[in-house]
N, C-alpha and C. Protein backbone atom coordinates (compact mmCIF):
# COMPACT_ATOMS: atom_id res chain seq x y z
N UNK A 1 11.48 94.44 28.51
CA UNK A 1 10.53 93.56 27.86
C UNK A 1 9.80 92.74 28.93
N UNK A 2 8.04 92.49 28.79
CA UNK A 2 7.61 91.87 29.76
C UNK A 2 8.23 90.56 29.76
N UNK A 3 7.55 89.77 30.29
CA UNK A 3 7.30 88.15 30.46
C UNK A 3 6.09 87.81 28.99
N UNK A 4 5.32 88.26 29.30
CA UNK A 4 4.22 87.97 28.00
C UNK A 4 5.15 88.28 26.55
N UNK A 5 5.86 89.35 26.67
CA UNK A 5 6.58 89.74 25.39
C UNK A 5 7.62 88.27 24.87
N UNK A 6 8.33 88.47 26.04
CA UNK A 6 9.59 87.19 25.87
C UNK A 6 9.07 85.78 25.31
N UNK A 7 7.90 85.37 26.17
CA UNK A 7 7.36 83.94 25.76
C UNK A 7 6.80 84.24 24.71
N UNK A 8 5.84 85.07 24.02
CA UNK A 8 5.61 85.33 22.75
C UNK A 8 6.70 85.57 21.69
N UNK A 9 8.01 86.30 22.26
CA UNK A 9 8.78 86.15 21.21
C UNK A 9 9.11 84.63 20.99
N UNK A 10 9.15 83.77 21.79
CA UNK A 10 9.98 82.59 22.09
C UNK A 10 9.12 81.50 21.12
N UNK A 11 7.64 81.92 21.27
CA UNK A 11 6.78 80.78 20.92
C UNK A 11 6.82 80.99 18.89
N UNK A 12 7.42 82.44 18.79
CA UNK A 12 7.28 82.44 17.18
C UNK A 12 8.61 81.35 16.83
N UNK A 13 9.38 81.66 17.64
CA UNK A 13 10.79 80.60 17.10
C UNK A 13 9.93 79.16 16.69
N UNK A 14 9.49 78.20 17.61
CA UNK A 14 8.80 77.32 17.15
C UNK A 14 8.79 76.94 16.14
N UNK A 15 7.71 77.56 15.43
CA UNK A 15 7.00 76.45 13.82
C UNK A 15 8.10 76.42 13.07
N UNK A 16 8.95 77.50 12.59
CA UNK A 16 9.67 76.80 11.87
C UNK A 16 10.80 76.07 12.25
N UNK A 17 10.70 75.91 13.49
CA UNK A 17 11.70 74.53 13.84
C UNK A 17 11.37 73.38 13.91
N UNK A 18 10.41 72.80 13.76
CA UNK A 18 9.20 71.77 13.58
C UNK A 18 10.17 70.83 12.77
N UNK A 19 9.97 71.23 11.56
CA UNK A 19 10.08 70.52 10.43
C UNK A 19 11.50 69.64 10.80
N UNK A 20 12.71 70.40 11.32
CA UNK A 20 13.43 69.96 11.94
C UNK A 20 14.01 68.79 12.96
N UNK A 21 12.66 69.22 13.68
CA UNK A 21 12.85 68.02 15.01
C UNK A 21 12.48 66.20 14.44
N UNK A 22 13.24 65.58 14.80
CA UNK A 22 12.79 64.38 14.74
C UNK A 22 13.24 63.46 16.26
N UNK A 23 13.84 64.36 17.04
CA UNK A 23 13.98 63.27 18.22
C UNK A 23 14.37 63.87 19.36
N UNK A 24 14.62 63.40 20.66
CA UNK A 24 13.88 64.16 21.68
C UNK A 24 15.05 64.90 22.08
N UNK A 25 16.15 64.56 21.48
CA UNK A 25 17.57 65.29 22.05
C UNK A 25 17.41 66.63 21.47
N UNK A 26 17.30 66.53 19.97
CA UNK A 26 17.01 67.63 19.22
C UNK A 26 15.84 68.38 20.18
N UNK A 27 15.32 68.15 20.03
CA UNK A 27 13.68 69.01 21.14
C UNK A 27 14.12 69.43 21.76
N UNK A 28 15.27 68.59 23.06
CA UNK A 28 15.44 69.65 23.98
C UNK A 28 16.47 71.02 24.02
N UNK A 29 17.68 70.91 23.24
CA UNK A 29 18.01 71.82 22.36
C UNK A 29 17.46 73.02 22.04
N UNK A 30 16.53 72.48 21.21
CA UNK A 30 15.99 73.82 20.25
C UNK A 30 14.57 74.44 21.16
N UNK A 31 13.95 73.36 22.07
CA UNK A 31 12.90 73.79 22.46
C UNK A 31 12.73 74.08 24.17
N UNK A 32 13.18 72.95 25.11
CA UNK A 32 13.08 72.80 26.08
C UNK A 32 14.46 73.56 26.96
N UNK A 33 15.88 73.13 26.68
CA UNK A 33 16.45 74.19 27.42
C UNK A 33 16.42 75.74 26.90
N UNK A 34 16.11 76.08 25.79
CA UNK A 34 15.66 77.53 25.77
C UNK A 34 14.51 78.34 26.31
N UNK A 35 13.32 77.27 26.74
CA UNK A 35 12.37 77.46 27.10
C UNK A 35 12.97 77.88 28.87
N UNK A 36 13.74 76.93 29.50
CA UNK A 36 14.30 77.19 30.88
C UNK A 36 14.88 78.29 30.97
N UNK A 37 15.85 78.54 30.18
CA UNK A 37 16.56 79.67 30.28
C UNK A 37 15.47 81.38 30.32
N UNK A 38 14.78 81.40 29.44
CA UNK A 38 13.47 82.40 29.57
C UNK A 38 12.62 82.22 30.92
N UNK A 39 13.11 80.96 31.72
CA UNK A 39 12.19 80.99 32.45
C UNK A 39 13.15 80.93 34.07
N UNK A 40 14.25 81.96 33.33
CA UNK A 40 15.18 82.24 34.43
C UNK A 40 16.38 81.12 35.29
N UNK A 41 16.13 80.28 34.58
CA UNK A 41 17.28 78.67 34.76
C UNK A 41 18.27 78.59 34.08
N UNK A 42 19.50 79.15 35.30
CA UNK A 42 20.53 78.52 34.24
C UNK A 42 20.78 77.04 33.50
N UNK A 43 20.60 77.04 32.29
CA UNK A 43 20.60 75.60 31.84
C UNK A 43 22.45 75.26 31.94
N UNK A 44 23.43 76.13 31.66
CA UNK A 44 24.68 75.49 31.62
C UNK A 44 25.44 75.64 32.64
N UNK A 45 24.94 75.23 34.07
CA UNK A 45 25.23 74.98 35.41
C UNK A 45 24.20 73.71 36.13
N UNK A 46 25.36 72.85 36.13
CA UNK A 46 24.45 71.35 37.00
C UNK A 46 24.43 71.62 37.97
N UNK A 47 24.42 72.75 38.93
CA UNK A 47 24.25 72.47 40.17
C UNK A 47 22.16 73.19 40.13
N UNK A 48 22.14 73.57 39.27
CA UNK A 48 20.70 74.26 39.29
C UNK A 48 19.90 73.57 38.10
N UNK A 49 20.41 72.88 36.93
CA UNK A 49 19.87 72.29 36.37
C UNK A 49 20.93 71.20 35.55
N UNK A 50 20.14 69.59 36.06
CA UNK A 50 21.06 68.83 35.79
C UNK A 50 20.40 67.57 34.36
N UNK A 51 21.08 67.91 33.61
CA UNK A 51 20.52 66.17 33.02
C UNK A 51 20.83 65.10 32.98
N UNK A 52 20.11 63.86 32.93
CA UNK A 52 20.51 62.63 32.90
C UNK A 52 20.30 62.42 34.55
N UNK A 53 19.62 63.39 35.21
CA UNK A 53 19.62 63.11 36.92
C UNK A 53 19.33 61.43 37.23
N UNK A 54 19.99 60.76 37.75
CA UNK A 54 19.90 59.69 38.47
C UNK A 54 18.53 59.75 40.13
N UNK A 55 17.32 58.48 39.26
CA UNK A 55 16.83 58.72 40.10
C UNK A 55 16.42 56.97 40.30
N UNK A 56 17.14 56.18 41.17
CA UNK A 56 16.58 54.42 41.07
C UNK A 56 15.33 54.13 41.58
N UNK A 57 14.72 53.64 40.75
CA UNK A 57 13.35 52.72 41.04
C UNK A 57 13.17 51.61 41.52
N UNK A 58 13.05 50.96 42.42
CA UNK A 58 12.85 49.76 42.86
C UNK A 58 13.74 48.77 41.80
N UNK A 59 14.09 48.18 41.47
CA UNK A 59 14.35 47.34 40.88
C UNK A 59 15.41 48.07 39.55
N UNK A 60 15.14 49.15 39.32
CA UNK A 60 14.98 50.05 37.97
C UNK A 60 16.60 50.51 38.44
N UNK A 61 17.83 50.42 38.95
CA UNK A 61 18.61 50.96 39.23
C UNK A 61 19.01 51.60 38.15
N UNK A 62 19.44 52.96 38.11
CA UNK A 62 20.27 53.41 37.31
C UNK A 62 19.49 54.10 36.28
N UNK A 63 17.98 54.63 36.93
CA UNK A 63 17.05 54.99 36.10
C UNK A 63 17.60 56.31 35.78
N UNK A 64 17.41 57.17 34.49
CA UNK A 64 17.47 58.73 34.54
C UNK A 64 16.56 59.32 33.96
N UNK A 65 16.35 60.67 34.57
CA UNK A 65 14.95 61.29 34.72
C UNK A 65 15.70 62.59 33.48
N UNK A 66 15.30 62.85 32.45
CA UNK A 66 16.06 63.82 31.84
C UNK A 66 16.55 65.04 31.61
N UNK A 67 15.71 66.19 32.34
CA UNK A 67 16.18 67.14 33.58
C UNK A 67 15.72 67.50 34.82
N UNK A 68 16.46 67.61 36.12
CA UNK A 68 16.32 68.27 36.92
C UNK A 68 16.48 69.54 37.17
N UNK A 69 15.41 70.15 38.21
CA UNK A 69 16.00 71.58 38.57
C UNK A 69 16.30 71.43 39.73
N UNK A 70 17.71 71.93 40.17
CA UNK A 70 17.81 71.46 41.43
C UNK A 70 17.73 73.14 42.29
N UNK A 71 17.82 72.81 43.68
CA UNK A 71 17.77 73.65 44.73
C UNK A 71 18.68 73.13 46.30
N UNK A 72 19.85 73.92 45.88
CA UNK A 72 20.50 73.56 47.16
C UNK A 72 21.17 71.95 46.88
N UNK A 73 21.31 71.33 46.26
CA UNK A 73 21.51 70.04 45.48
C UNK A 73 20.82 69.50 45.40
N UNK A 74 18.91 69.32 45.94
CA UNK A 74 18.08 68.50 45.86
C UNK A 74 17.19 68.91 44.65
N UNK A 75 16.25 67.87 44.05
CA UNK A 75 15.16 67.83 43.03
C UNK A 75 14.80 69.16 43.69
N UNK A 76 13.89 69.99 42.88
CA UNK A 76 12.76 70.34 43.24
C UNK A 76 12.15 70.38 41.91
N UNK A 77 11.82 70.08 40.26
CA UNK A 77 11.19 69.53 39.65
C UNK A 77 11.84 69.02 38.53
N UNK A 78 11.46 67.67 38.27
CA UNK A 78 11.97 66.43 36.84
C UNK A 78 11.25 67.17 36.14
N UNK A 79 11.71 67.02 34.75
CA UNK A 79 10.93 67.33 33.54
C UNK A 79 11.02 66.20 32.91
N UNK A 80 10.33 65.55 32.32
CA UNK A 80 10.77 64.00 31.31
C UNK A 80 10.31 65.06 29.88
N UNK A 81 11.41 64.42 29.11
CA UNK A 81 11.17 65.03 27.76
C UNK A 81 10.83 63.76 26.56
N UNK A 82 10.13 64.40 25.54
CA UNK A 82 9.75 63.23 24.61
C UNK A 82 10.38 64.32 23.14
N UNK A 83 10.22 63.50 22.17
CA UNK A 83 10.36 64.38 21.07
C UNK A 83 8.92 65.37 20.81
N UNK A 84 9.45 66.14 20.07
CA UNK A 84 8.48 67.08 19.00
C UNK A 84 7.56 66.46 18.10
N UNK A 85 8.73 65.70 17.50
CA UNK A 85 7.82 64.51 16.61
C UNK A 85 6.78 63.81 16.81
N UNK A 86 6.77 63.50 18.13
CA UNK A 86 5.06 62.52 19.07
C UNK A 86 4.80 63.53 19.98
N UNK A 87 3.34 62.89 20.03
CA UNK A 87 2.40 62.92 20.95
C UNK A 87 2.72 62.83 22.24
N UNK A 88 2.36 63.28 23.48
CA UNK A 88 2.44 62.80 24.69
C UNK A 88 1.59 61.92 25.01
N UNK A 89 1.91 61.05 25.88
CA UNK A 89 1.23 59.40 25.38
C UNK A 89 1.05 58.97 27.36
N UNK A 90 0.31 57.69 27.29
CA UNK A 90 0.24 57.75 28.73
C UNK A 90 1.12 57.00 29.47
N UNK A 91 2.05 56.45 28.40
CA UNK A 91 3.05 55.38 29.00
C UNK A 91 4.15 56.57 28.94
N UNK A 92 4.36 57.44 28.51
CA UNK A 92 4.76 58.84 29.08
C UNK A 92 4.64 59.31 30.47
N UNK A 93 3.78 59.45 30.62
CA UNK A 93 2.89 59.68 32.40
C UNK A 93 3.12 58.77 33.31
N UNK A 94 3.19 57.29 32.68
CA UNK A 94 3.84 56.30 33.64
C UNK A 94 5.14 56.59 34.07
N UNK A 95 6.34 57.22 33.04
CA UNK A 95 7.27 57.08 33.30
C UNK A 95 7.70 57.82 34.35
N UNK A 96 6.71 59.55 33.98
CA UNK A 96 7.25 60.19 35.53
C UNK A 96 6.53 60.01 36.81
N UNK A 97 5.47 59.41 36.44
CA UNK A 97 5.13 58.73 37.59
C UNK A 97 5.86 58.25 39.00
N UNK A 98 6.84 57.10 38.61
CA UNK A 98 7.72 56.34 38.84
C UNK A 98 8.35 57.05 39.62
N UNK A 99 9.14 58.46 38.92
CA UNK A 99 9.54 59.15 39.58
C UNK A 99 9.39 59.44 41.28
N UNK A 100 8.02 59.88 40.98
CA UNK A 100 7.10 60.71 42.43
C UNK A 100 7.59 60.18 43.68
N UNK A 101 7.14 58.32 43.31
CA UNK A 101 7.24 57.29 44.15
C UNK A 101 8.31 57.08 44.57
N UNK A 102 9.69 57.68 44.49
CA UNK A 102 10.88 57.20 44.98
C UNK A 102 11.32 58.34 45.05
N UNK A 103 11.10 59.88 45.31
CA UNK A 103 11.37 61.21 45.42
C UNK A 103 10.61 62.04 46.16
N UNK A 104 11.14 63.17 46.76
CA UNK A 104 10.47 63.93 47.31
C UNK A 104 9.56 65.06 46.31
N UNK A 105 10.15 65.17 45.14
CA UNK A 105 9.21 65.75 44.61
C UNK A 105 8.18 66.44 44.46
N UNK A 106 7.77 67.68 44.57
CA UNK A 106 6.49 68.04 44.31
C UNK A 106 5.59 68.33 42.77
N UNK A 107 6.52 68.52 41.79
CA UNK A 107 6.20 69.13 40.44
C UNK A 107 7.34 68.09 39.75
N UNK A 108 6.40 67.65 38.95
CA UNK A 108 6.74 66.97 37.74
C UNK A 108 6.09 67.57 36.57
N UNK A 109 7.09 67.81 35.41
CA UNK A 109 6.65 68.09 33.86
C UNK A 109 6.77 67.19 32.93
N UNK A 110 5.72 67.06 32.20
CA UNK A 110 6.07 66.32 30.99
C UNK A 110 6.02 66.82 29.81
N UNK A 111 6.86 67.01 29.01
CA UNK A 111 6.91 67.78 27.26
C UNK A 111 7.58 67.39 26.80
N UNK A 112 7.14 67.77 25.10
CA UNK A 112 7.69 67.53 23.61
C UNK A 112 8.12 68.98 23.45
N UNK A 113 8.46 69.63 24.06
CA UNK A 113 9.01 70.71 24.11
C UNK A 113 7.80 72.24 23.36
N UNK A 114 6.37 71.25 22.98
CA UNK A 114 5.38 72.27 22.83
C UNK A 114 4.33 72.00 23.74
N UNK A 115 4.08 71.05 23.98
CA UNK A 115 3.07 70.65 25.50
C UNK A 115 3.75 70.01 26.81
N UNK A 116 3.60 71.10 27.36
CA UNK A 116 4.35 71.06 29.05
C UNK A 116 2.70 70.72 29.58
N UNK A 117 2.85 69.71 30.41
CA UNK A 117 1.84 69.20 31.64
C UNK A 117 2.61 69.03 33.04
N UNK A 118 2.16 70.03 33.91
CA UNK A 118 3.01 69.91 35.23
C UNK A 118 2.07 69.10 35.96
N UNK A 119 2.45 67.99 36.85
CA UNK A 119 1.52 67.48 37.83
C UNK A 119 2.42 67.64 39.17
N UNK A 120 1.86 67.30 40.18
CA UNK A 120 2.25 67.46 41.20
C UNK A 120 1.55 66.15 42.04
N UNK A 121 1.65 66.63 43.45
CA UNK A 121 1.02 65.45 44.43
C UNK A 121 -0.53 65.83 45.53
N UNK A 122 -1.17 67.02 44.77
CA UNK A 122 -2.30 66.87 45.18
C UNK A 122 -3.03 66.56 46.19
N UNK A 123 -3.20 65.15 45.38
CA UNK A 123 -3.97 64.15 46.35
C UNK A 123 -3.44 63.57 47.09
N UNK A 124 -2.35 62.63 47.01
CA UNK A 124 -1.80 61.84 47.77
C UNK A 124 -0.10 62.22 47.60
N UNK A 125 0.38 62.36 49.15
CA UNK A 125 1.31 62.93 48.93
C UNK A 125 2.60 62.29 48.37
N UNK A 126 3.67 61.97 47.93
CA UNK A 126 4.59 61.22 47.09
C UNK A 126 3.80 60.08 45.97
N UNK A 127 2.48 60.92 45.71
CA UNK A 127 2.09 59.69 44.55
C UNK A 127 1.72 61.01 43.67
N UNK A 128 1.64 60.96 42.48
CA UNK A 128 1.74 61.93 41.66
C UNK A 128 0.50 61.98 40.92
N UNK A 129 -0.48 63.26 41.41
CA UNK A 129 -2.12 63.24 40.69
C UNK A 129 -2.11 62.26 39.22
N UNK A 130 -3.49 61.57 38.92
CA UNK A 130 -3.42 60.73 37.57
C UNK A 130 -3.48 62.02 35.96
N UNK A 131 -3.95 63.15 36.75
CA UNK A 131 -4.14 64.56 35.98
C UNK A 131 -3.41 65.46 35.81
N UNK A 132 -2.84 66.41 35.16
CA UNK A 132 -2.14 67.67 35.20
C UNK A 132 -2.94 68.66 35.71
N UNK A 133 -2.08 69.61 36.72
CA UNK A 133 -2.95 70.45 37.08
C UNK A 133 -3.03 71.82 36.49
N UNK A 134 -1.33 72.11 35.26
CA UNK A 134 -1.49 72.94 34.34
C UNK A 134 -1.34 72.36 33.32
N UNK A 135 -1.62 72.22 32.18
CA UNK A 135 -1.67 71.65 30.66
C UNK A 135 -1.78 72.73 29.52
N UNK A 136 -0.20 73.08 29.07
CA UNK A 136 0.64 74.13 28.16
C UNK A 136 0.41 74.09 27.17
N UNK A 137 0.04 74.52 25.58
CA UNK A 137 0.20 74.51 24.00
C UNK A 137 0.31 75.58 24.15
N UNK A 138 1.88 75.55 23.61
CA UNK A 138 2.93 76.58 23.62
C UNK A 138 2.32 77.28 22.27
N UNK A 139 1.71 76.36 21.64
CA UNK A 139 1.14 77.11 20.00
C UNK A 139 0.10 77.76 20.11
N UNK A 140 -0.82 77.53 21.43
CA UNK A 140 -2.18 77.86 21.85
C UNK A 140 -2.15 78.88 23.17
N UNK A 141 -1.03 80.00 23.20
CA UNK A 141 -0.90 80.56 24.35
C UNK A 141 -2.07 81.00 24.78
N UNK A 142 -2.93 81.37 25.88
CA UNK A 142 -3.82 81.76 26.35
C UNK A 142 -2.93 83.12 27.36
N UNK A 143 -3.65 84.56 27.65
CA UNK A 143 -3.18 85.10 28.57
C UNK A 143 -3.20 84.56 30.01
N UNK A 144 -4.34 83.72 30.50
CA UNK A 144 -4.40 83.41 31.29
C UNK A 144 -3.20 81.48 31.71
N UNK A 145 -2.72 81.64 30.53
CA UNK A 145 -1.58 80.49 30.64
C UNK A 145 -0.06 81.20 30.70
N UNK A 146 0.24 82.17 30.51
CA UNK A 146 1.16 83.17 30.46
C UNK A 146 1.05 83.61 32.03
N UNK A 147 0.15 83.89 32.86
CA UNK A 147 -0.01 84.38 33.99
C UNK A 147 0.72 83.03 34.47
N UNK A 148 -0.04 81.91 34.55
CA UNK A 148 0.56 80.61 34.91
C UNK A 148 1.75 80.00 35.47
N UNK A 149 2.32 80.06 33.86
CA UNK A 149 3.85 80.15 33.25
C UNK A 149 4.63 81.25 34.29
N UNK A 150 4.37 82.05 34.82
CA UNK A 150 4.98 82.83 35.24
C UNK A 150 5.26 82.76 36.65
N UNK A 151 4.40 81.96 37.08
CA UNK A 151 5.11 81.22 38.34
C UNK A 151 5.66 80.95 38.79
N UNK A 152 6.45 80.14 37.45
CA UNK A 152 7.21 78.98 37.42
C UNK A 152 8.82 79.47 37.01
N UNK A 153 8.38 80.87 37.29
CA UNK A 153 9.73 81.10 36.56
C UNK A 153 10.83 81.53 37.59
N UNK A 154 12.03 81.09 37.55
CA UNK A 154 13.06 80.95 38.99
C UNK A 154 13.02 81.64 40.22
N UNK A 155 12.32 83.36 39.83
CA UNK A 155 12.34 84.09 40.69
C UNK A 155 11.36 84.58 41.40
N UNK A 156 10.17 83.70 40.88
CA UNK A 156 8.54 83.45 41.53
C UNK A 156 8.45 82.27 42.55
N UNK A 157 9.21 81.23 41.79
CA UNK A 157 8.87 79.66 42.38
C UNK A 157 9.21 79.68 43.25
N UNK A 158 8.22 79.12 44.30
CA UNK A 158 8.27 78.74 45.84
C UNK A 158 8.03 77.30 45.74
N UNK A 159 8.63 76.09 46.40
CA UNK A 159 8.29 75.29 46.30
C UNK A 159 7.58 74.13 47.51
């Protein structure tokens, strides 16, 4: 089965889990670690993907970023997750922001487990573009977002 096949099978699961979701634990569950796993991540091994990663902010000790993918034990991309239920919002974007600034980081995601926005550091390096440089509707696949997606998947990603 391709890659285009798999994420298309993956994206029919969706709608009718909708109705379901009301909060972001649930999301990641039903939406976001299944989404990793298709995308070649073991989700039930912390040494390659961890949640609740501890990442302190200035002042912010004891902050957690809600998954990591790690490499070799270090970040190589946070995902902040929100529910299904909302919108991605910009005090969302603040939060992984925060991140950038106290990490080596290159790729940060943000999703409700149907809109993934990856940003990265672009412009300035440990500050995290104000833009996404891919922006996902998992409901709105495009072929040319499937090419994308496929990048990103464990055994493409260079980081």
């Amino acid at each position: 089965m391709t890659f285009e096949d798999e994420i298309k099978d993956f994206v029919k699961t969706i709608p009718p889990k909708l109705e379901h979701i009301d909060t972001e634990e649930t999301t990641k569950i039903a939406f976001i670690t299944p989404f990793l796993r298709l995308m070649g991540y073991d989700t039930t091994n912390p040494a390659e993907v961890r949640a609740e990663y501890t990442a302190d902010v200035g002042a912010k000790q004891g902050e957690k970023v809600d998954l990591a993918i790690l490499e070799n034990g270090e970040p190589m991309v946070f995902i902040e997750c929100k529910s299904a239920a909302n919108e991605l919002t910009t005090d969302n974007i603040s939060q992984l922001y925060r991140y950038f600034s106290i990490t080596d980081i290159q790729i940060g995601i943000l999703t409700n487990g149907i809109e993934y926005k990856f940003f990265t550091t672009a412009e300035d390096n440990n500050r995290m573009d104000e833009k996404p440089f891919l922006d996902i509707d998992m409901l709105n696949l495009t072929k040319k977002d499937i090419k994308e997606l496929e990048k990103f998947k464990k055994v493409n990603f260079n980081r």
